[in-house]
C-alpha atoms as a PDB file:
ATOM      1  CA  UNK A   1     180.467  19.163 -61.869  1.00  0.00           C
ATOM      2  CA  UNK A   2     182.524  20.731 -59.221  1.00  0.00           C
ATOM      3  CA  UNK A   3     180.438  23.531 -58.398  1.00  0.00           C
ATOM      4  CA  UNK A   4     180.286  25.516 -55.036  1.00  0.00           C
ATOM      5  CA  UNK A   5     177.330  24.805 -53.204  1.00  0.00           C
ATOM      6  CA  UNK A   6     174.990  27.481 -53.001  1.00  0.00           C
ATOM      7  CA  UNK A   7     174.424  30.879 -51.144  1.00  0.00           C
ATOM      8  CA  UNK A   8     171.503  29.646 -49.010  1.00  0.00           C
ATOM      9  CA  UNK A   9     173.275  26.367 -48.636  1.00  0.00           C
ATOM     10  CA  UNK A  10     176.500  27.862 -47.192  1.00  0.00           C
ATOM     11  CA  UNK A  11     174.857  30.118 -44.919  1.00  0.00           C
ATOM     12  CA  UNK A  12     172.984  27.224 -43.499  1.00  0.00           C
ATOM     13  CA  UNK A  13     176.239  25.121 -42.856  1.00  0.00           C
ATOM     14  CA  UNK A  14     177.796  28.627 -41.318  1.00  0.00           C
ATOM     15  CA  UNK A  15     174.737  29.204 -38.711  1.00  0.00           C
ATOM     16  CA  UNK A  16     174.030  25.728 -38.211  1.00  0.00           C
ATOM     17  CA  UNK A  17     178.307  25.252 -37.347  1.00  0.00           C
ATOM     18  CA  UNK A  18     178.049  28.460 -35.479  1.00  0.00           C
ATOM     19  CA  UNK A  19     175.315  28.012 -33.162  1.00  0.00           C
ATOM     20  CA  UNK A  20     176.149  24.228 -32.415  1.00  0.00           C
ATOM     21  CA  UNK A  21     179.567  25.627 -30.794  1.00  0.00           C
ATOM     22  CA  UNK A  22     180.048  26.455 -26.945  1.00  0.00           C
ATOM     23  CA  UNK A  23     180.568  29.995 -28.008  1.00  0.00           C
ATOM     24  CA  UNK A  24     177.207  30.373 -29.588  1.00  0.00           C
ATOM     25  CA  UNK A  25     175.942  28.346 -25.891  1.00  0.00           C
ATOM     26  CA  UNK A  26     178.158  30.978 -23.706  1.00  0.00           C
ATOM     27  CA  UNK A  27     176.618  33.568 -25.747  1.00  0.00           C
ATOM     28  CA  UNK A  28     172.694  32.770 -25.365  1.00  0.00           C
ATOM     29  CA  UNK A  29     173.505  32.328 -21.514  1.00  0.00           C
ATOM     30  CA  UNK A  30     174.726  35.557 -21.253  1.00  0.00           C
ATOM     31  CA  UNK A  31     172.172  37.374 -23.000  1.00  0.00           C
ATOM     32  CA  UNK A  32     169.564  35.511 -20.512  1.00  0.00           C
ATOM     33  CA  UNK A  33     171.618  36.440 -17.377  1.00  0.00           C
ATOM     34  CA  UNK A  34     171.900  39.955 -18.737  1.00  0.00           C
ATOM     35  CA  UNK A  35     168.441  40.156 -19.812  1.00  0.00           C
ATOM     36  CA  UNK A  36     167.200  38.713 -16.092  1.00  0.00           C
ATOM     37  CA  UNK A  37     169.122  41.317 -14.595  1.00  0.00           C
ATOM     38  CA  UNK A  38     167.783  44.189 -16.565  1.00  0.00           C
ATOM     39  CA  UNK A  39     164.485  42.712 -14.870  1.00  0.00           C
ATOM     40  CA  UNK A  40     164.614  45.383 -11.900  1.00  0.00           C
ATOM     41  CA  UNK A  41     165.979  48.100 -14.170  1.00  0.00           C
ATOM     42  CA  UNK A  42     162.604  47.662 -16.155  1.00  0.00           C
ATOM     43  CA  UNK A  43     160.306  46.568 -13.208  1.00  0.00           C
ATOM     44  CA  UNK A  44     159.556  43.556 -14.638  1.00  0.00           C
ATOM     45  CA  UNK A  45     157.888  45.286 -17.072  1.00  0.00           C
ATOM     46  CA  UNK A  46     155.560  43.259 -19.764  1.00  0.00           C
ATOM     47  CA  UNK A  47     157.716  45.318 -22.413  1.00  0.00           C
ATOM     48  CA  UNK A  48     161.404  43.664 -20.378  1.00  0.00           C
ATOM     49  CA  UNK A  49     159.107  40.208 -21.021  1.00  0.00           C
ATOM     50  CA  UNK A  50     158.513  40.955 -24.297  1.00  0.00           C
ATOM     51  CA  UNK A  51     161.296  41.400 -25.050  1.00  0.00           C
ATOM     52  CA  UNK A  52     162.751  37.902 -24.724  1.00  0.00           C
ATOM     53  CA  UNK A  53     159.860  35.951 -25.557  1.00  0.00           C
ATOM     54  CA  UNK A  54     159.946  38.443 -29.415  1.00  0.00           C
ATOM     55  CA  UNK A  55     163.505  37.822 -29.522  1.00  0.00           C
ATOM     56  CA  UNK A  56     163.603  33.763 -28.603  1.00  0.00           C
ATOM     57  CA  UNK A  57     160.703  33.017 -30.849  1.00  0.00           C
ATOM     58  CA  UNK A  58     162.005  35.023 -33.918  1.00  0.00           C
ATOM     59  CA  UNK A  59     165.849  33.234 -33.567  1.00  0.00           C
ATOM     60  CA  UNK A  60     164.107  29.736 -32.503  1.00  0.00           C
ATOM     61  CA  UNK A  61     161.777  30.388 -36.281  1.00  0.00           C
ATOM     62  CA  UNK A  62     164.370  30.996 -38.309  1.00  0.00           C
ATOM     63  CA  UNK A  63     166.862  28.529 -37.094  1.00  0.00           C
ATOM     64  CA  UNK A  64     164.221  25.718 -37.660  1.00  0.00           C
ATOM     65  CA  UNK A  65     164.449  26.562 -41.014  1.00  0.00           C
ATOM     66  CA  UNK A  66     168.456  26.786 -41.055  1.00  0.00           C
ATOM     67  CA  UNK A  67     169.073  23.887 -39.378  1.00  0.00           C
ATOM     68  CA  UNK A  68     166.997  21.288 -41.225  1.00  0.00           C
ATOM     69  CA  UNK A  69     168.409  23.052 -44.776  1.00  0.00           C
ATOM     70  CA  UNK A  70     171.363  21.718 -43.176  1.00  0.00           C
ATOM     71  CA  UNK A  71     170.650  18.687 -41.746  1.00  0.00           C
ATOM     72  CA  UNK A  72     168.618  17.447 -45.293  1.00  0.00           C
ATOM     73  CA  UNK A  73     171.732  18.562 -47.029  1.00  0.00           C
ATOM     74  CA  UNK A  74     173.870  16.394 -44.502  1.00  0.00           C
ATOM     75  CA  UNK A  75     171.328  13.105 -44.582  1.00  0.00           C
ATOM     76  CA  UNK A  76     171.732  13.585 -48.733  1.00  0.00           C
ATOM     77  CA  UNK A  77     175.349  13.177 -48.605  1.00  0.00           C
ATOM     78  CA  UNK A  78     175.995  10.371 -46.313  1.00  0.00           C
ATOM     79  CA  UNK A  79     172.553   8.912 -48.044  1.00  0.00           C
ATOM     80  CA  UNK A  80     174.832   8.981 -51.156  1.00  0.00           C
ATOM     81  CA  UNK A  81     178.147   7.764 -50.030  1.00  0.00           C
ATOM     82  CA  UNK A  82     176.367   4.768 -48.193  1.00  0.00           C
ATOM     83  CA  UNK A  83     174.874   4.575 -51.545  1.00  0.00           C
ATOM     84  CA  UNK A  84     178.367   4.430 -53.542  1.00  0.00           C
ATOM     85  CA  UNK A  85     179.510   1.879 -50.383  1.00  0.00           C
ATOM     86  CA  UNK A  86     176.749  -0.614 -51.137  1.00  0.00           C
ATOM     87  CA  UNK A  87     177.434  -0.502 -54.954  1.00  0.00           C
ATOM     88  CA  UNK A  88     181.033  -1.087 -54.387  1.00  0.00           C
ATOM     89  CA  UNK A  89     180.910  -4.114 -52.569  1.00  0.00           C
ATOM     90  CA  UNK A  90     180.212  -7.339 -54.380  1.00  0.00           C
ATOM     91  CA  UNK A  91     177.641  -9.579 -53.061  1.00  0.00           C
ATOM     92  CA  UNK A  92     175.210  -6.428 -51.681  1.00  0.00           C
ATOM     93  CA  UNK A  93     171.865  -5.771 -52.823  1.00  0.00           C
ATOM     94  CA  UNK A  94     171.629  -2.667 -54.561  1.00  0.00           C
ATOM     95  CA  UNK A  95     167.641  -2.714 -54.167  1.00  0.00           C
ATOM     96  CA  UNK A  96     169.289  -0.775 -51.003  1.00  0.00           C
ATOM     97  CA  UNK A  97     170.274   1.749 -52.965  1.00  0.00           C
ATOM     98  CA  UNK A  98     166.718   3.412 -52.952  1.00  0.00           C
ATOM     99  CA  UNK A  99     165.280   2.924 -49.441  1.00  0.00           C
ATOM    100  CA  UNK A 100     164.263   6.701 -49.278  1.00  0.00           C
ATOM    101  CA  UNK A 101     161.933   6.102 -52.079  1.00  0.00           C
ATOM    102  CA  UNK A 102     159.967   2.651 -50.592  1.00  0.00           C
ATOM    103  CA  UNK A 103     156.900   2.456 -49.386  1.00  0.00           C
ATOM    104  CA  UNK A 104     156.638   1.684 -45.186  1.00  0.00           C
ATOM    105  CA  UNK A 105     155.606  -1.800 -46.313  1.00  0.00           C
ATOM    106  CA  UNK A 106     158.523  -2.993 -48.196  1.00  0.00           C
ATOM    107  CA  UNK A 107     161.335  -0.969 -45.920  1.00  0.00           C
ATOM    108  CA  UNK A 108     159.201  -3.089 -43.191  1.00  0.00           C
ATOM    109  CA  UNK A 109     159.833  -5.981 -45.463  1.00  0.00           C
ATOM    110  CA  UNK A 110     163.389  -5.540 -45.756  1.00  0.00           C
ATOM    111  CA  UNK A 111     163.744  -4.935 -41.657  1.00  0.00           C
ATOM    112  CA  UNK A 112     162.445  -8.100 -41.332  1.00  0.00           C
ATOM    113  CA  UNK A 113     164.584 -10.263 -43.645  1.00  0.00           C
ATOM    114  CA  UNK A 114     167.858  -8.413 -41.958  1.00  0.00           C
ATOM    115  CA  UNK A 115     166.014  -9.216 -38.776  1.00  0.00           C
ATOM    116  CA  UNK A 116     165.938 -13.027 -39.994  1.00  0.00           C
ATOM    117  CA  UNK A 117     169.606 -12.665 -41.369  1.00  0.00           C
ATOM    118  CA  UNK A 118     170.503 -11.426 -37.667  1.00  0.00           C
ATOM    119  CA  UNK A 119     168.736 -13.711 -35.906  1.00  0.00           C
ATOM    120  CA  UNK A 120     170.815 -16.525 -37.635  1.00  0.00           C
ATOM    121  CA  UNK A 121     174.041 -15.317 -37.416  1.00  0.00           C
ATOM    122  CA  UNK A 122     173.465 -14.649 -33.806  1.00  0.00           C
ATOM    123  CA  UNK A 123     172.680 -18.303 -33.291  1.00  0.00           C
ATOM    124  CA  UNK A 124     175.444 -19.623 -35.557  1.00  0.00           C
ATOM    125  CA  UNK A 125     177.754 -17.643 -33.224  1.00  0.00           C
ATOM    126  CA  UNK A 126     176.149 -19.572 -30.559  1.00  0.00           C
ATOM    127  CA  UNK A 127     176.383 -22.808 -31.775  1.00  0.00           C
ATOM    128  CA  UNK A 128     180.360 -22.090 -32.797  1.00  0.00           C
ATOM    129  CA  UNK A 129     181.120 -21.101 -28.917  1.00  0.00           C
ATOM    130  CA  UNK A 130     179.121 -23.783 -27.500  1.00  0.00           C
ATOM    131  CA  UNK A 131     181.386 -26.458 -29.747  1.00  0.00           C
ATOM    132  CA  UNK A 132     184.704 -24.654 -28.737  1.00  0.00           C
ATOM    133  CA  UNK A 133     186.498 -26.058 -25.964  1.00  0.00           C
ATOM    134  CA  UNK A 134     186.852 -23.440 -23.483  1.00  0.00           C
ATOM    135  CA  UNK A 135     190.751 -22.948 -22.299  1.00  0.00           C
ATOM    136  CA  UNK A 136     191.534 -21.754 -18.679  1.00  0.00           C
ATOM    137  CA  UNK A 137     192.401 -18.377 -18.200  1.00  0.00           C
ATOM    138  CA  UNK A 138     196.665 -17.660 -17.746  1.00  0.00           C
ATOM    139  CA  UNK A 139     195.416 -15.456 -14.129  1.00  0.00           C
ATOM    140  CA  UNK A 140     193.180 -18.401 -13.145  1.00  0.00           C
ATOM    141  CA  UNK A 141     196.226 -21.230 -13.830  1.00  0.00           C
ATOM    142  CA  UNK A 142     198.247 -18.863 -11.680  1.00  0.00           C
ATOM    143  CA  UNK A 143     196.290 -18.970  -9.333  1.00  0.00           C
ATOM    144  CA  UNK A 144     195.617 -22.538  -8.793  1.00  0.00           C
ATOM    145  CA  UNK A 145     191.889 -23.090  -9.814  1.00  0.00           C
ATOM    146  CA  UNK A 146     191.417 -26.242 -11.271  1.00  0.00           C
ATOM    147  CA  UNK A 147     189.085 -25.049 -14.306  1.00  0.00           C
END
């Protein structure tokens, strides 16, 4: 089961990797400086317009595509390893396990009861610091205050 992911698949990871980096940034800015100076070259011309808007909407289509392949792809696998995670440690509730696949009732369900489960260890941390004798600071014995 160690098989290569994909043609598609790799090509998304290589575009999406690609464009995220300051090269790919550097890149787009210079294309817009050099296309904004072409402006006079072309009398701002509709065609020296069109140009850009073609070009931007064509790359901005096709990445949309690219770039959620990848990001899907990405939300599967750490989906999966928080998956493994929660089935590896004794005591969780594997009903966690299939989130994805809930209905917007019972994930609101669940939010609440880790809401609850919040709630009370908040206050429990609370109550511990409010028992706990509080000790004077070594800077504040140093300097003489009294507390």
């Amino acid at each position: 089961m160690n098989r290569k992911p994909g043609i598609f698949t790799r090509f998304a990871g290589a575009v999406s990797t690609g464009a995220g980096s300051p090269i790919a940034s550097l890149l787009a800015f210079a294309l817009v400086v050099v296309w904004a100076v072409s402006g006079p070259l072309f009398g701002f011309s509709e065609t020296w317009q069109l140009v850009i808007n073609t070009g931007t909407t064509i790359i901005t289509f096709l990445m949309v595509f690219v770039i959620q392949s990848s990001q899907n792809r990405d939300t599967k696998i750490v989906q999966l390893k928080l998956d493994a995670l929660i089935h590896a440690t004794s005591g969780a509730k594997d009903k966690l396990m299939d989130l994805e696949n809930m209905s917007d009732k019972d994930l609101e369900a669940f939010h609440n009861s880790f809401q609850q489960l919040a709630t009370g260890a908040k206050t429990e941390i609370d109550e511990r610091a409010a028992k706990k004798p509080r000790r004077r600071s070594t800077r504040a014995k140093h300097l003489g205050d009294p507390t």
